[in-house]
PDB file of N, CA and C in Angstrom:
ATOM      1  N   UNK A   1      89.298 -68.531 126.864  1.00  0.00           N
ATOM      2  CA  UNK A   1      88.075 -68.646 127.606  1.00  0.00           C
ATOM      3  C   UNK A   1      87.164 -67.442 127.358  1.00  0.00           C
ATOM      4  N   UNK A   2      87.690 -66.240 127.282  1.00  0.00           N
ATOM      5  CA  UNK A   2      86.535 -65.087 127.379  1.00  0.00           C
ATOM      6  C   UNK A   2      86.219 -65.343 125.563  1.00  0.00           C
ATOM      7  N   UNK A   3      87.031 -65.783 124.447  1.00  0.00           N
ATOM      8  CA  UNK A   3      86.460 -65.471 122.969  1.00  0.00           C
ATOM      9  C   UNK A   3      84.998 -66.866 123.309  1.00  0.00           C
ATOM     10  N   UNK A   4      85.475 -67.840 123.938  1.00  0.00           N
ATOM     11  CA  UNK A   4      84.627 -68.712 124.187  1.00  0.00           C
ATOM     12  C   UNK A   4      83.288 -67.581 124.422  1.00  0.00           C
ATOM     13  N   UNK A   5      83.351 -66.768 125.593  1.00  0.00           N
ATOM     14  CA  UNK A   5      82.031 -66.415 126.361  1.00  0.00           C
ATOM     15  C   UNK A   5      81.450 -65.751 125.757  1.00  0.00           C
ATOM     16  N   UNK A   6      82.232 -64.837 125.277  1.00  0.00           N
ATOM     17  CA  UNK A   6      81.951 -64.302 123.958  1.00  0.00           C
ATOM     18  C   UNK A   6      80.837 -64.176 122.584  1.00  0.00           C
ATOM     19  N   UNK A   7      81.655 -65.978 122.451  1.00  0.00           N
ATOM     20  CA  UNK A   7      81.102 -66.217 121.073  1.00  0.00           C
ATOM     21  C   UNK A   7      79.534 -67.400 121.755  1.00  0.00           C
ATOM     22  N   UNK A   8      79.528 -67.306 123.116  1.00  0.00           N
ATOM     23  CA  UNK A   8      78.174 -68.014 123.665  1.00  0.00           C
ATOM     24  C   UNK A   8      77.384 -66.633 124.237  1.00  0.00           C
ATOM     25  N   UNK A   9      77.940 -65.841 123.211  1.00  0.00           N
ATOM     26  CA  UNK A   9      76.775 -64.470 123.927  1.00  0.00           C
ATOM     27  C   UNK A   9      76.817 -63.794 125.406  1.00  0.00           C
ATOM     28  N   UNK A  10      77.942 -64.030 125.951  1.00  0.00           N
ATOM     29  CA  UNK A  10      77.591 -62.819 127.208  1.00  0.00           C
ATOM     30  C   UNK A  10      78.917 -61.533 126.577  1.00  0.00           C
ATOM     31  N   UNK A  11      78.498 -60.627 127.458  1.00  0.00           N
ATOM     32  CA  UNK A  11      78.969 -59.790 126.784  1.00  0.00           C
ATOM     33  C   UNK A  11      79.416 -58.926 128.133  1.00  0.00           C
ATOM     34  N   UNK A  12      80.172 -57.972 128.343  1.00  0.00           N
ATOM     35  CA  UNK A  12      81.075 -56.892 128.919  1.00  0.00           C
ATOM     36  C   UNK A  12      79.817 -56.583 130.409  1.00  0.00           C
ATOM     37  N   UNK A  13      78.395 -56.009 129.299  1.00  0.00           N
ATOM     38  CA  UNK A  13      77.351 -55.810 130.563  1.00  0.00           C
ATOM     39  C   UNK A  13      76.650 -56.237 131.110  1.00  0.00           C
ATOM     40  N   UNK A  14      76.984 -57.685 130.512  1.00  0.00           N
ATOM     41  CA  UNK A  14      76.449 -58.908 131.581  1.00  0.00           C
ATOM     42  C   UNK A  14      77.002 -59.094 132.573  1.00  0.00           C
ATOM     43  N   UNK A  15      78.391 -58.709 132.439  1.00  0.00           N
ATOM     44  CA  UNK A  15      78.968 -59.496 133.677  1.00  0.00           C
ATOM     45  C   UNK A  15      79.181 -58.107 134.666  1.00  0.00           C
ATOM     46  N   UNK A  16      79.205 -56.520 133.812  1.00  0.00           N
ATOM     47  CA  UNK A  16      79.096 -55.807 134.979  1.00  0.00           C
ATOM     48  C   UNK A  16      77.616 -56.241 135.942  1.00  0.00           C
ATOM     49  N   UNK A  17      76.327 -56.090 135.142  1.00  0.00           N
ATOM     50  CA  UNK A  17      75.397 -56.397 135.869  1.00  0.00           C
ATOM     51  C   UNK A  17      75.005 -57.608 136.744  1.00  0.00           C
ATOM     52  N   UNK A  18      75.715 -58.524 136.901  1.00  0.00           N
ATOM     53  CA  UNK A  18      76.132 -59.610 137.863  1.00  0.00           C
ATOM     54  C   UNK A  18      76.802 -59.123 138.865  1.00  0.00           C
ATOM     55  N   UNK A  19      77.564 -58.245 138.747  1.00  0.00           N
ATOM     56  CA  UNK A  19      78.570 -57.673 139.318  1.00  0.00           C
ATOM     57  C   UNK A  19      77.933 -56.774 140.443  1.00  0.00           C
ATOM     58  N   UNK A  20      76.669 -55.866 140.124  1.00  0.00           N
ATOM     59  CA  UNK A  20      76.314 -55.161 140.742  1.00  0.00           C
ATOM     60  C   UNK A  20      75.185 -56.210 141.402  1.00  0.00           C
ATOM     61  N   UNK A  21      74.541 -57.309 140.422  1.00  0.00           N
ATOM     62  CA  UNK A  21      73.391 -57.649 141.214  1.00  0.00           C
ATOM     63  C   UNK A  21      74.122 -58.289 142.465  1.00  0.00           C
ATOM     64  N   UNK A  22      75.119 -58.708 142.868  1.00  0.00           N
ATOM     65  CA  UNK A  22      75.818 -59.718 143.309  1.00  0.00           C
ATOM     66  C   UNK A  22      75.614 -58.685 144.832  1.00  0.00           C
ATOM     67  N   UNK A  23      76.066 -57.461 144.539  1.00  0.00           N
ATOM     68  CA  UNK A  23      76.303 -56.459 145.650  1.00  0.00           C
ATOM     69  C   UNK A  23      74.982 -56.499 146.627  1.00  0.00           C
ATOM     70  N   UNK A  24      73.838 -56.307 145.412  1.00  0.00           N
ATOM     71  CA  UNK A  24      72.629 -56.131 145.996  1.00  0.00           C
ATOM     72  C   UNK A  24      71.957 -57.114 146.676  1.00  0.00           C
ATOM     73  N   UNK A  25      72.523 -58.347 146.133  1.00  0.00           N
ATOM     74  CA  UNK A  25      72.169 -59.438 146.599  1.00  0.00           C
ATOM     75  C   UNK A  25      72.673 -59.731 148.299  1.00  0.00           C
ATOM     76  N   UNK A  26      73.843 -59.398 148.395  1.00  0.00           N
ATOM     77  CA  UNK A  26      74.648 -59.240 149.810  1.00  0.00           C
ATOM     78  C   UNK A  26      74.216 -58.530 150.368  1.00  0.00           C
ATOM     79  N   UNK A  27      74.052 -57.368 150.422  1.00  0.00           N
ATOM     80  CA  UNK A  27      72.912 -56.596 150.831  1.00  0.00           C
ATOM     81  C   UNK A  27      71.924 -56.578 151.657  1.00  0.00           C
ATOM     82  N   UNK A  28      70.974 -56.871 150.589  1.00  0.00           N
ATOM     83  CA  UNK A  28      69.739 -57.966 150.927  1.00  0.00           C
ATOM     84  C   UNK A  28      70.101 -58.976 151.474  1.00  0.00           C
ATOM     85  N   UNK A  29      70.915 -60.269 151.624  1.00  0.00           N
ATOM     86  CA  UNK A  29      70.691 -60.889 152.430  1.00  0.00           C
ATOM     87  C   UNK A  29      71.741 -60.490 154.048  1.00  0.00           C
ATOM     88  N   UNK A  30      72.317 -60.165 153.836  1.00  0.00           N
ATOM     89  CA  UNK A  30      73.175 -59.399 154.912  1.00  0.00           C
ATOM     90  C   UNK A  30      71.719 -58.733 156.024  1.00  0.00           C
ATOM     91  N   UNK A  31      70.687 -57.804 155.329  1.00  0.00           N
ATOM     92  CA  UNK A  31      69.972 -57.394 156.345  1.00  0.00           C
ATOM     93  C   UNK A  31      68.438 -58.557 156.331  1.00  0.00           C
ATOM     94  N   UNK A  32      68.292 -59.343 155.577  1.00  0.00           N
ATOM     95  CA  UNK A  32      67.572 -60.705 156.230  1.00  0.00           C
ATOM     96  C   UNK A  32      68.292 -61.176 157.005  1.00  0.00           C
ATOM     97  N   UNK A  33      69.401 -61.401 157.137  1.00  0.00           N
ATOM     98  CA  UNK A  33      70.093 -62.024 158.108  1.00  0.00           C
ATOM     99  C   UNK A  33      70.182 -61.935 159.673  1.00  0.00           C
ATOM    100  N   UNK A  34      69.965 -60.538 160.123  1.00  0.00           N
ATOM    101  CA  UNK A  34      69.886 -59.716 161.371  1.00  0.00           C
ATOM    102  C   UNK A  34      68.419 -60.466 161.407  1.00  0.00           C
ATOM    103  N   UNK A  35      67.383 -60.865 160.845  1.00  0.00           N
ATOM    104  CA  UNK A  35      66.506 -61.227 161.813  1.00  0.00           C
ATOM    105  C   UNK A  35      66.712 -63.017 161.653  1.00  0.00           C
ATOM    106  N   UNK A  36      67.640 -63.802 161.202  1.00  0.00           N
ATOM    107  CA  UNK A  36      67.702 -65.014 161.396  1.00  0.00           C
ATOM    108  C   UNK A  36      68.559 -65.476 162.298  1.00  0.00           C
ATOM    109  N   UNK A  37      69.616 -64.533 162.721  1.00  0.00           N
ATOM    110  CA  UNK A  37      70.076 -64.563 163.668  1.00  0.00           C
ATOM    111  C   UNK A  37      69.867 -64.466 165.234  1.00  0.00           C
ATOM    112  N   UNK A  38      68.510 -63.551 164.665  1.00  0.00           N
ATOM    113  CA  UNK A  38      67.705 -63.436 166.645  1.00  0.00           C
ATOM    114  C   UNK A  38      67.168 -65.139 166.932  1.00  0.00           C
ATOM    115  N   UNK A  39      67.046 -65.938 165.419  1.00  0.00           N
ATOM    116  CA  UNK A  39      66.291 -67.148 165.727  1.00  0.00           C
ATOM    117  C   UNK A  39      67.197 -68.156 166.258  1.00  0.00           C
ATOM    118  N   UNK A  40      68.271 -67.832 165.945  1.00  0.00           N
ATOM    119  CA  UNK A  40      69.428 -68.483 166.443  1.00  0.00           C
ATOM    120  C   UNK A  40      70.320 -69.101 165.677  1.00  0.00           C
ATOM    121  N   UNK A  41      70.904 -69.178 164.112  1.00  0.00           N
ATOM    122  CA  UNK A  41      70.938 -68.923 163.028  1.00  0.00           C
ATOM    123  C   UNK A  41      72.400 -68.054 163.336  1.00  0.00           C
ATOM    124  N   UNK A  42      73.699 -68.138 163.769  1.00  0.00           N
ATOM    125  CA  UNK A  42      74.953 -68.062 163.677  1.00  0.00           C
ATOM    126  C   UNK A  42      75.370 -67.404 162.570  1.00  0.00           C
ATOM    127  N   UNK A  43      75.178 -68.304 161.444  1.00  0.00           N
ATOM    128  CA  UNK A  43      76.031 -68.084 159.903  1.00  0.00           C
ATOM    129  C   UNK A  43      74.855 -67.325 159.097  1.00  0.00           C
ATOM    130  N   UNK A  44      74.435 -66.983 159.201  1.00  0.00           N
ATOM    131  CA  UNK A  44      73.139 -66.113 158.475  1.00  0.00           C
ATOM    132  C   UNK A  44      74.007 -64.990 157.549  1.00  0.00           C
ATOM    133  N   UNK A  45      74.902 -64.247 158.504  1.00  0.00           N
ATOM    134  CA  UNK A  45      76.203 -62.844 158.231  1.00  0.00           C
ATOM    135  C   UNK A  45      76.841 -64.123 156.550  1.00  0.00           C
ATOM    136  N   UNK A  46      77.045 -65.273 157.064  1.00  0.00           N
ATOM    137  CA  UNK A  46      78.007 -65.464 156.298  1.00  0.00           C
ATOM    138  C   UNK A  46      77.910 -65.910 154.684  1.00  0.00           C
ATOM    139  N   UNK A  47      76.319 -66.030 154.531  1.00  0.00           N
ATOM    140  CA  UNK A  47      76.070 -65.638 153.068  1.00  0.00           C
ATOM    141  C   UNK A  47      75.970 -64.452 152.521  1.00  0.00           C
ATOM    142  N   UNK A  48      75.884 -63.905 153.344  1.00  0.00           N
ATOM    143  CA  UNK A  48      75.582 -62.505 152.374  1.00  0.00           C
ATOM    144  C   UNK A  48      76.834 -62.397 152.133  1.00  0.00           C
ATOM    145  N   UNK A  49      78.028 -62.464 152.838  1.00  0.00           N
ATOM    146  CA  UNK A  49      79.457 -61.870 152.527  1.00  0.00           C
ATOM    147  C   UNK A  49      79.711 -63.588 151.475  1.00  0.00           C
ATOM    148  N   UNK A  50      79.389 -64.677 151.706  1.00  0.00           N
ATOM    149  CA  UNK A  50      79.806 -65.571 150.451  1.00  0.00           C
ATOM    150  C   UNK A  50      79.248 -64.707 149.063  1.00  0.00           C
ATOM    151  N   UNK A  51      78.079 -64.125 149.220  1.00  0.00           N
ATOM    152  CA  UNK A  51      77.297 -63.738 147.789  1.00  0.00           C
ATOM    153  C   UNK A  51      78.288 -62.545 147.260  1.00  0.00           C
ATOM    154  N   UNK A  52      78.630 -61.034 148.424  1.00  0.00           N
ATOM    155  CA  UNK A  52      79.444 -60.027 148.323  1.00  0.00           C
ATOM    156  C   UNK A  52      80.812 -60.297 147.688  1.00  0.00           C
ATOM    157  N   UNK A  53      81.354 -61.597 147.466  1.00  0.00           N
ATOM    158  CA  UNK A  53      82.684 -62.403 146.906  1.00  0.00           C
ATOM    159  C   UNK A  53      82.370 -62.592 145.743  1.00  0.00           C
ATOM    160  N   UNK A  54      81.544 -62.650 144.892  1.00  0.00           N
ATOM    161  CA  UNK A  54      81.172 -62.680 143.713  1.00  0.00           C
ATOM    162  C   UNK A  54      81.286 -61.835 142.787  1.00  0.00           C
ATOM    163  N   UNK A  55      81.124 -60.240 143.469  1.00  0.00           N
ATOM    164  CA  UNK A  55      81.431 -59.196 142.695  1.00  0.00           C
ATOM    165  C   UNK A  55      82.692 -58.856 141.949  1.00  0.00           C
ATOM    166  N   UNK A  56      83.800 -58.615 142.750  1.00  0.00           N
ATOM    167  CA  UNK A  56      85.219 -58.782 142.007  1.00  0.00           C
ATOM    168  C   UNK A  56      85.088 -59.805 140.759  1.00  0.00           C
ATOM    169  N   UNK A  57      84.540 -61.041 141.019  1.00  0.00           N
ATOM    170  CA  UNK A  57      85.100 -62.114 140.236  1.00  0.00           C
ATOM    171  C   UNK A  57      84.113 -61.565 138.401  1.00  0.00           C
ATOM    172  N   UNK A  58      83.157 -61.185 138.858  1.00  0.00           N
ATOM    173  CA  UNK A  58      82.070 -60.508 137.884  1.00  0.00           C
ATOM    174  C   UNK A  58      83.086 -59.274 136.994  1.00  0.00           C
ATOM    175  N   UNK A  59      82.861 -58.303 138.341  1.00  0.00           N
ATOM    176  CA  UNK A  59      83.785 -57.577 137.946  1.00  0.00           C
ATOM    177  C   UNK A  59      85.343 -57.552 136.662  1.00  0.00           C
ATOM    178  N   UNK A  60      86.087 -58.370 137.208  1.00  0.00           N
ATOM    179  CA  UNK A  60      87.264 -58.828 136.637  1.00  0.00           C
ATOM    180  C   UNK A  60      86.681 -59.241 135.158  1.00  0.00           C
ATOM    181  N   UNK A  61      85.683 -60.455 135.267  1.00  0.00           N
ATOM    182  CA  UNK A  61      85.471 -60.403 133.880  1.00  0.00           C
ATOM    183  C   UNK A  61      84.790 -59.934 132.595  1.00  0.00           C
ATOM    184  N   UNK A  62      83.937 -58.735 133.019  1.00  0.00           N
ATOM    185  CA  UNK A  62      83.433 -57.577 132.427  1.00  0.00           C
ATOM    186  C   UNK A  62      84.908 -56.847 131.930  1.00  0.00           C
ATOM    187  N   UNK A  63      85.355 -56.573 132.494  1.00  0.00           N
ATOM    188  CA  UNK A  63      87.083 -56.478 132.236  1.00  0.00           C
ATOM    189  C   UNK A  63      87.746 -56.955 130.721  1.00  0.00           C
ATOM    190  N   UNK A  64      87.584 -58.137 131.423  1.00  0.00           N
ATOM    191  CA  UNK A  64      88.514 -58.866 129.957  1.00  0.00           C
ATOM    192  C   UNK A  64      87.188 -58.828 128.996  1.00  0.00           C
ATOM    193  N   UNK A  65      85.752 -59.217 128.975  1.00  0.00           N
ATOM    194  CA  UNK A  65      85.178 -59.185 127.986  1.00  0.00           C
ATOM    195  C   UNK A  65      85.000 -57.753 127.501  1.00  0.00           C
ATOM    196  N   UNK A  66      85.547 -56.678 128.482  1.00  0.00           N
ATOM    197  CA  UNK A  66      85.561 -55.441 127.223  1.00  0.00           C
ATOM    198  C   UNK A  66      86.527 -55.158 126.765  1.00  0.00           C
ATOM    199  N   UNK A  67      87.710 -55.300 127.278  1.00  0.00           N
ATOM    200  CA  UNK A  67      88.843 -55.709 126.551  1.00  0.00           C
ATOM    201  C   UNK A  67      88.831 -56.239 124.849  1.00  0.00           C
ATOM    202  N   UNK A  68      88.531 -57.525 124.953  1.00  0.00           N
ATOM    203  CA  UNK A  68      88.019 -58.448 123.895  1.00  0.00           C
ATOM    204  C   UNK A  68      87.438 -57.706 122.867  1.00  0.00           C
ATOM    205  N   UNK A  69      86.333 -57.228 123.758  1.00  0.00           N
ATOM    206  CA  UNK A  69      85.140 -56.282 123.079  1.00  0.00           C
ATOM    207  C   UNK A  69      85.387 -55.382 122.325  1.00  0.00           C
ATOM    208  N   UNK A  70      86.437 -54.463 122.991  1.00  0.00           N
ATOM    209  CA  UNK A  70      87.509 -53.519 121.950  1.00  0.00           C
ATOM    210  C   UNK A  70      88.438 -54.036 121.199  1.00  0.00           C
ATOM    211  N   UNK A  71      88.965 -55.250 121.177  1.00  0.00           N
ATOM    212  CA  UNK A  71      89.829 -55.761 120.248  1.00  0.00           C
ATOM    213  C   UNK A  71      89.774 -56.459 119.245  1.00  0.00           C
ATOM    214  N   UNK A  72      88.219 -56.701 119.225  1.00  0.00           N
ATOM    215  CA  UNK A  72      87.856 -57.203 117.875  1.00  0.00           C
ATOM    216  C   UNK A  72      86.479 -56.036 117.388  1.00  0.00           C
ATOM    217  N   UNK A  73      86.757 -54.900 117.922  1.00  0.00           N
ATOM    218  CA  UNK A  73      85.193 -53.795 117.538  1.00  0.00           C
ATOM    219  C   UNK A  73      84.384 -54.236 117.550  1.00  0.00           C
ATOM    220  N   UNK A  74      83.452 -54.927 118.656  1.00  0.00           N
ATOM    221  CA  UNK A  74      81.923 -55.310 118.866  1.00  0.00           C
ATOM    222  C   UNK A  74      81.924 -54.958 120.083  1.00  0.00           C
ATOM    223  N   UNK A  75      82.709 -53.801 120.875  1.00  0.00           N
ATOM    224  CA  UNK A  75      82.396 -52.549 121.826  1.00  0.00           C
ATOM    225  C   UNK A  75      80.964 -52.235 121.666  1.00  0.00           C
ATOM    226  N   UNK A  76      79.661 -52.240 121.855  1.00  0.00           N
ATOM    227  CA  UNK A  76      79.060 -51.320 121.925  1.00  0.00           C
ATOM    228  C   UNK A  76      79.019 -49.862 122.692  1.00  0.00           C
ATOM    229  N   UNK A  77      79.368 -49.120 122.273  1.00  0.00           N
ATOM    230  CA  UNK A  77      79.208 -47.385 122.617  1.00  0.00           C
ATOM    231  C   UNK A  77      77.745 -47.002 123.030  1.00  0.00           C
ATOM    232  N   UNK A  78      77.666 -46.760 124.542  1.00  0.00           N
ATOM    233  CA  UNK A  78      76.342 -46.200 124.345  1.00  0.00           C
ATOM    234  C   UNK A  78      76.370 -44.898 125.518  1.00  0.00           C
TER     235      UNK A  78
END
Protein backbone atom coordinates (compact mmCIF):
# COMPACT_ATOMS: atom_id res chain seq x y z
CA UNK A 1 0.00 0.00 0.00
CA UNK A 2 2.52 2.83 0.88
CA UNK A 3 4.85 1.78 -2.74
CA UNK A 4 1.22 2.26 -4.12
CA UNK A 5 1.08 5.99 -2.44
CA UNK A 6 4.13 6.45 -3.32
CA UNK A 7 4.20 5.75 -6.82
CA UNK A 8 0.60 8.11 -6.91
CA UNK A 9 2.84 10.91 -5.61
CA UNK A 10 2.33 11.61 -1.95
CA UNK A 11 5.22 11.61 -0.25
CA UNK A 12 6.64 11.46 3.67
CA UNK A 13 5.63 15.55 3.88
CA UNK A 14 2.44 15.23 2.81
CA UNK A 15 1.31 13.22 5.21
CA UNK A 16 3.38 14.97 8.03
CA UNK A 17 1.56 18.15 6.87
CA UNK A 18 -1.94 16.56 7.18
CA UNK A 19 -0.77 15.56 10.25
CA UNK A 20 -0.21 18.92 11.60
CA UNK A 21 -3.07 20.52 9.54
CA UNK A 22 -5.36 17.96 11.19
CA UNK A 23 -4.15 19.43 14.76
CA UNK A 24 -4.94 22.87 13.63
CA UNK A 25 -7.95 21.99 12.32
CA UNK A 26 -9.16 20.59 15.94
CA UNK A 27 -8.14 23.47 17.25
CA UNK A 28 -9.97 25.68 15.33
CA UNK A 29 -12.89 23.92 15.50
CA UNK A 30 -12.68 22.91 19.17
CA UNK A 31 -12.73 26.89 19.88
CA UNK A 32 -15.74 27.55 17.20
CA UNK A 33 -17.31 25.18 19.08
CA UNK A 34 -17.54 27.05 22.61
CA UNK A 35 -19.73 29.47 20.80
CA UNK A 36 -22.12 26.71 19.18
CA UNK A 37 -22.59 25.30 22.14
CA UNK A 38 -24.05 28.51 23.98
CA UNK A 39 -26.67 27.96 20.90
CA UNK A 40 -27.41 24.79 22.14
CA UNK A 41 -25.36 22.54 19.93
CA UNK A 42 -24.17 19.53 22.54
CA UNK A 43 -21.68 17.76 20.08
CA UNK A 44 -19.97 20.83 18.70
CA UNK A 45 -16.62 19.49 21.36
CA UNK A 46 -17.06 16.37 19.38
CA UNK A 47 -15.70 17.30 15.99
CA UNK A 48 -12.99 18.92 16.75
CA UNK A 49 -11.71 15.83 18.80
CA UNK A 50 -13.23 13.49 15.58
CA UNK A 51 -10.79 15.90 13.35
CA UNK A 52 -7.78 15.72 16.44
CA UNK A 53 -8.01 11.56 15.58
CA UNK A 54 -6.66 12.08 12.35
CA UNK A 55 -3.31 13.12 13.34
CA UNK A 56 -1.72 9.83 14.60
CA UNK A 57 -3.24 8.13 11.60
CA UNK A 58 -1.29 10.97 9.27
CA UNK A 59 1.31 10.73 11.44
CA UNK A 60 1.93 6.86 11.31
CA UNK A 61 1.97 7.17 7.67
CA UNK A 62 4.54 9.85 7.04
CA UNK A 63 6.33 7.08 8.96
CA UNK A 64 6.19 4.31 6.67
CA UNK A 65 6.37 6.68 3.59
CA UNK A 66 9.79 7.78 4.95
CA UNK A 67 10.73 4.64 5.69
CA UNK A 68 10.04 3.62 1.99
CA UNK A 69 11.53 6.90 1.18
CA UNK A 70 14.87 5.76 2.63
CA UNK A 71 14.70 2.40 1.22
CA UNK A 72 14.57 3.00 -2.13
CA UNK A 73 16.78 6.72 -1.88
CA UNK A 74 14.07 9.23 -2.96
CA UNK A 75 14.52 10.64 0.84
CA UNK A 76 14.65 14.11 0.09
CA UNK A 77 17.29 15.82 2.57
CA UNK A 78 16.51 19.21 3.26
Amino acid sequence: MVKKLHEAGLRSEHAYLGAFASIGASFVTWLTSNKAEHAGMDRADRWGIFVGEWAPTFFALGLALSQYERSEGTLSSQ
